[in-house]
C-alpha atoms as a PDB file:
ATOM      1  CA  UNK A   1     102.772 119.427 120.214  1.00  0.00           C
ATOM      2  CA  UNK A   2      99.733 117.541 118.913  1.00  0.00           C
ATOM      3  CA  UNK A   3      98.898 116.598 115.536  1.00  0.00           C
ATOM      4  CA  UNK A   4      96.015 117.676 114.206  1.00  0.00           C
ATOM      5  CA  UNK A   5      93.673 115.068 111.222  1.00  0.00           C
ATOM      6  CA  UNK A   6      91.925 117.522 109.179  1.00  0.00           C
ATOM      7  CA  UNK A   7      90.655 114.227 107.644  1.00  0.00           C
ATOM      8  CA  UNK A   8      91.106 112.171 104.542  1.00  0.00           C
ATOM      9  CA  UNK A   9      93.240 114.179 101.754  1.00  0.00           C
ATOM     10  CA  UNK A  10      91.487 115.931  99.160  1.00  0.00           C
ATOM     11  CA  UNK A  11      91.637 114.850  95.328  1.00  0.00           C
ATOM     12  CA  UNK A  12      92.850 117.761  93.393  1.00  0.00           C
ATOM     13  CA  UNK A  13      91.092 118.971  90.033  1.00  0.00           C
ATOM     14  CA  UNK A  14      87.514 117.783  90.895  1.00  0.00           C
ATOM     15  CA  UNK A  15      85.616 121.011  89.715  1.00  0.00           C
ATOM     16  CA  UNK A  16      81.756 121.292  89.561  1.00  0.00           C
ATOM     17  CA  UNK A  17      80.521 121.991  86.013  1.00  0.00           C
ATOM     18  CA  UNK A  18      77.031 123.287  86.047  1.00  0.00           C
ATOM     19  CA  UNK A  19      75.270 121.751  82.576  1.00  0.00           C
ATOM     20  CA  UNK A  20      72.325 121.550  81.110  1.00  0.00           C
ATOM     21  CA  UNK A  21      70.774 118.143  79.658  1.00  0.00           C
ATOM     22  CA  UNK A  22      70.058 118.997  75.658  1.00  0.00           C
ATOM     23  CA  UNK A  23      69.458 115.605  74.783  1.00  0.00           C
ATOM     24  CA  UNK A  24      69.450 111.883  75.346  1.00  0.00           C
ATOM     25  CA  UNK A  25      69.435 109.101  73.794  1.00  0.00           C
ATOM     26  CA  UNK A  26      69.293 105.116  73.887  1.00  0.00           C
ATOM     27  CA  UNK A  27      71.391 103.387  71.229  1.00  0.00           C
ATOM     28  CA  UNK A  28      70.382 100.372  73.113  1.00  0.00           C
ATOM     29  CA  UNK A  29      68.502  99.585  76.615  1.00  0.00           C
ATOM     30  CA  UNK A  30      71.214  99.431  78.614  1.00  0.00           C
ATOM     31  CA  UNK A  31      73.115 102.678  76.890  1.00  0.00           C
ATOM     32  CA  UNK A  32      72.082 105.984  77.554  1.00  0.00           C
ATOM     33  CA  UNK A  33      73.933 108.852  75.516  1.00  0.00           C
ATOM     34  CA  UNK A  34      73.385 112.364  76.962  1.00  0.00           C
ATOM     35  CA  UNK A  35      74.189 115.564  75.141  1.00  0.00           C
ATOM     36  CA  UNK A  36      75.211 118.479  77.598  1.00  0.00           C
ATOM     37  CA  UNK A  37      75.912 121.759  77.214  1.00  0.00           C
ATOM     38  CA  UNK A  38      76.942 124.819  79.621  1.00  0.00           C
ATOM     39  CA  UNK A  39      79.678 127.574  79.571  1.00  0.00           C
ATOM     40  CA  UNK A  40      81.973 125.702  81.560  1.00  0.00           C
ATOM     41  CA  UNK A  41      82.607 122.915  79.306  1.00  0.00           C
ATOM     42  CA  UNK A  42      85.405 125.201  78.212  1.00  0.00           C
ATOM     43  CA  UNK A  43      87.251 124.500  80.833  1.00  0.00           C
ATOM     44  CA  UNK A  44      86.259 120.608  80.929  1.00  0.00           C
ATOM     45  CA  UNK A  45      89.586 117.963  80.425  1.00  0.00           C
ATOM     46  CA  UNK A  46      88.004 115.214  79.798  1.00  0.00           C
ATOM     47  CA  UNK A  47      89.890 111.989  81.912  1.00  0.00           C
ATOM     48  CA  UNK A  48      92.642 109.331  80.161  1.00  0.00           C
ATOM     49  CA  UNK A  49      90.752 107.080  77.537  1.00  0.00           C
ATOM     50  CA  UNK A  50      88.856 104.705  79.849  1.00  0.00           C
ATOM     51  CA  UNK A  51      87.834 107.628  82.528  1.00  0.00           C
ATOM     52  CA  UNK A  52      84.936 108.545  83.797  1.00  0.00           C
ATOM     53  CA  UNK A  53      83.432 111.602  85.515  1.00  0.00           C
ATOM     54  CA  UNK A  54      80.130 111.493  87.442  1.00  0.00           C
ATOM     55  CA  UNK A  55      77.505 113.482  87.190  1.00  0.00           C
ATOM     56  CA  UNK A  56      74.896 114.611  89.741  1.00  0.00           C
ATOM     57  CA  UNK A  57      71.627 114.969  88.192  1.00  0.00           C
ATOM     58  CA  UNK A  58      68.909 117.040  90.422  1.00  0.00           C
ATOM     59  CA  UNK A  59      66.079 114.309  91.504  1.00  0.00           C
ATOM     60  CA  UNK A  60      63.735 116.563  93.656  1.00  0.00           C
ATOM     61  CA  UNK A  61      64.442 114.990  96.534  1.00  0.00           C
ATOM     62  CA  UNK A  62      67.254 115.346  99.389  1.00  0.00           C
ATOM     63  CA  UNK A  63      69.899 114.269  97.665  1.00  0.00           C
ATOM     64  CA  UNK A  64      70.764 114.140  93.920  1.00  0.00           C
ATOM     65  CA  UNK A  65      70.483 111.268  91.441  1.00  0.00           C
ATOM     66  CA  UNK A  66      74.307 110.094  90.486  1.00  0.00           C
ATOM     67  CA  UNK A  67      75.595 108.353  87.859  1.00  0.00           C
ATOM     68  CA  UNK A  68      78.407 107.678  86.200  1.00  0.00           C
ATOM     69  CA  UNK A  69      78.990 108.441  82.351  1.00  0.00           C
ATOM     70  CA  UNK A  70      82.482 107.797  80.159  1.00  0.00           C
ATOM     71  CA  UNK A  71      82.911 111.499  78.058  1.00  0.00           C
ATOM     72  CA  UNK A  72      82.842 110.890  74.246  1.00  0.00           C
ATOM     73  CA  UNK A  73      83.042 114.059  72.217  1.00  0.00           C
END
Protein backbone atom coordinates (compact mmCIF):
# COMPACT_ATOMS: atom_id res chain seq x y z
CA UNK A 1 0.00 0.00 0.00
CA UNK A 2 1.39 3.46 -0.76
CA UNK A 3 1.00 6.54 1.07
CA UNK A 4 -0.35 9.19 -0.47
CA UNK A 5 1.02 13.46 0.55
CA UNK A 6 -1.94 15.47 -0.16
CA UNK A 7 0.57 18.19 0.92
CA UNK A 8 1.24 20.45 3.83
CA UNK A 9 -1.80 20.34 6.50
CA UNK A 10 -4.32 22.89 6.36
CA UNK A 11 -4.81 25.62 9.22
CA UNK A 12 -8.31 25.36 10.41
CA UNK A 13 -10.63 28.56 10.92
CA UNK A 14 -9.01 30.77 8.19
CA UNK A 15 -12.34 32.11 6.60
CA UNK A 16 -12.45 34.85 3.86
CA UNK A 17 -14.40 37.93 5.01
CA UNK A 18 -15.40 40.04 2.11
CA UNK A 19 -15.23 43.98 3.52
CA UNK A 20 -15.46 47.07 2.42
CA UNK A 21 -12.80 49.96 3.27
CA UNK A 22 -15.10 52.94 5.03
CA UNK A 23 -12.28 54.76 6.20
CA UNK A 24 -8.63 55.29 6.98
CA UNK A 25 -6.67 57.02 8.80
CA UNK A 26 -2.96 58.02 9.86
CA UNK A 27 -2.50 58.75 13.56
CA UNK A 28 1.05 58.92 12.57
CA UNK A 29 3.23 58.08 9.26
CA UNK A 30 4.00 54.87 9.97
CA UNK A 31 0.25 53.91 11.42
CA UNK A 32 -2.49 53.39 9.26
CA UNK A 33 -6.01 52.77 10.99
CA UNK A 34 -8.66 51.33 8.61
CA UNK A 35 -12.35 51.22 9.35
CA UNK A 36 -14.14 48.15 7.63
CA UNK A 37 -17.35 47.12 7.37
CA UNK A 38 -19.29 44.05 5.64
CA UNK A 39 -21.99 41.50 6.78
CA UNK A 40 -19.62 39.01 7.73
CA UNK A 41 -17.95 40.75 10.46
CA UNK A 42 -20.63 38.97 12.44
CA UNK A 43 -19.07 36.09 12.31
CA UNK A 44 -15.40 37.66 12.73
CA UNK A 45 -13.33 36.31 16.23
CA UNK A 46 -10.96 38.50 16.34
CA UNK A 47 -7.27 36.54 17.33
CA UNK A 48 -5.64 36.43 21.21
CA UNK A 49 -4.48 40.06 22.22
CA UNK A 50 -1.30 40.41 20.13
CA UNK A 51 -2.91 38.62 16.82
CA UNK A 52 -3.11 39.57 13.67
CA UNK A 53 -5.18 38.74 10.58
CA UNK A 54 -4.16 39.78 7.04
CA UNK A 55 -5.95 41.31 4.73
CA UNK A 56 -5.87 41.15 0.91
CA UNK A 57 -6.63 44.40 -0.54
CA UNK A 58 -7.53 44.30 -4.52
CA UNK A 59 -4.45 46.22 -6.39
CA UNK A 60 -5.57 45.87 -10.10
CA UNK A 61 -3.05 43.83 -10.94
CA UNK A 62 -2.42 39.85 -10.85
CA UNK A 63 -2.23 39.42 -7.55
CA UNK A 64 -3.61 41.36 -4.53
CA UNK A 65 -1.90 43.91 -2.28
CA UNK A 66 -1.39 42.16 1.40
CA UNK A 67 -0.87 43.44 4.51
CA UNK A 68 -1.04 42.75 7.77
CA UNK A 69 -3.26 44.74 10.39
CA UNK A 70 -3.70 43.92 14.46
CA UNK A 71 -7.94 44.13 14.96
CA UNK A 72 -8.85 46.89 17.50
CA UNK A 73 -12.56 47.34 17.96
Amino acid sequence: MSKIDSGPPQRKGRTPHHLTVVRMQRPSPRVVAVTLQGDSLAEFTPPNPGGHVKIAFESGGDRPTMRTYTPRR
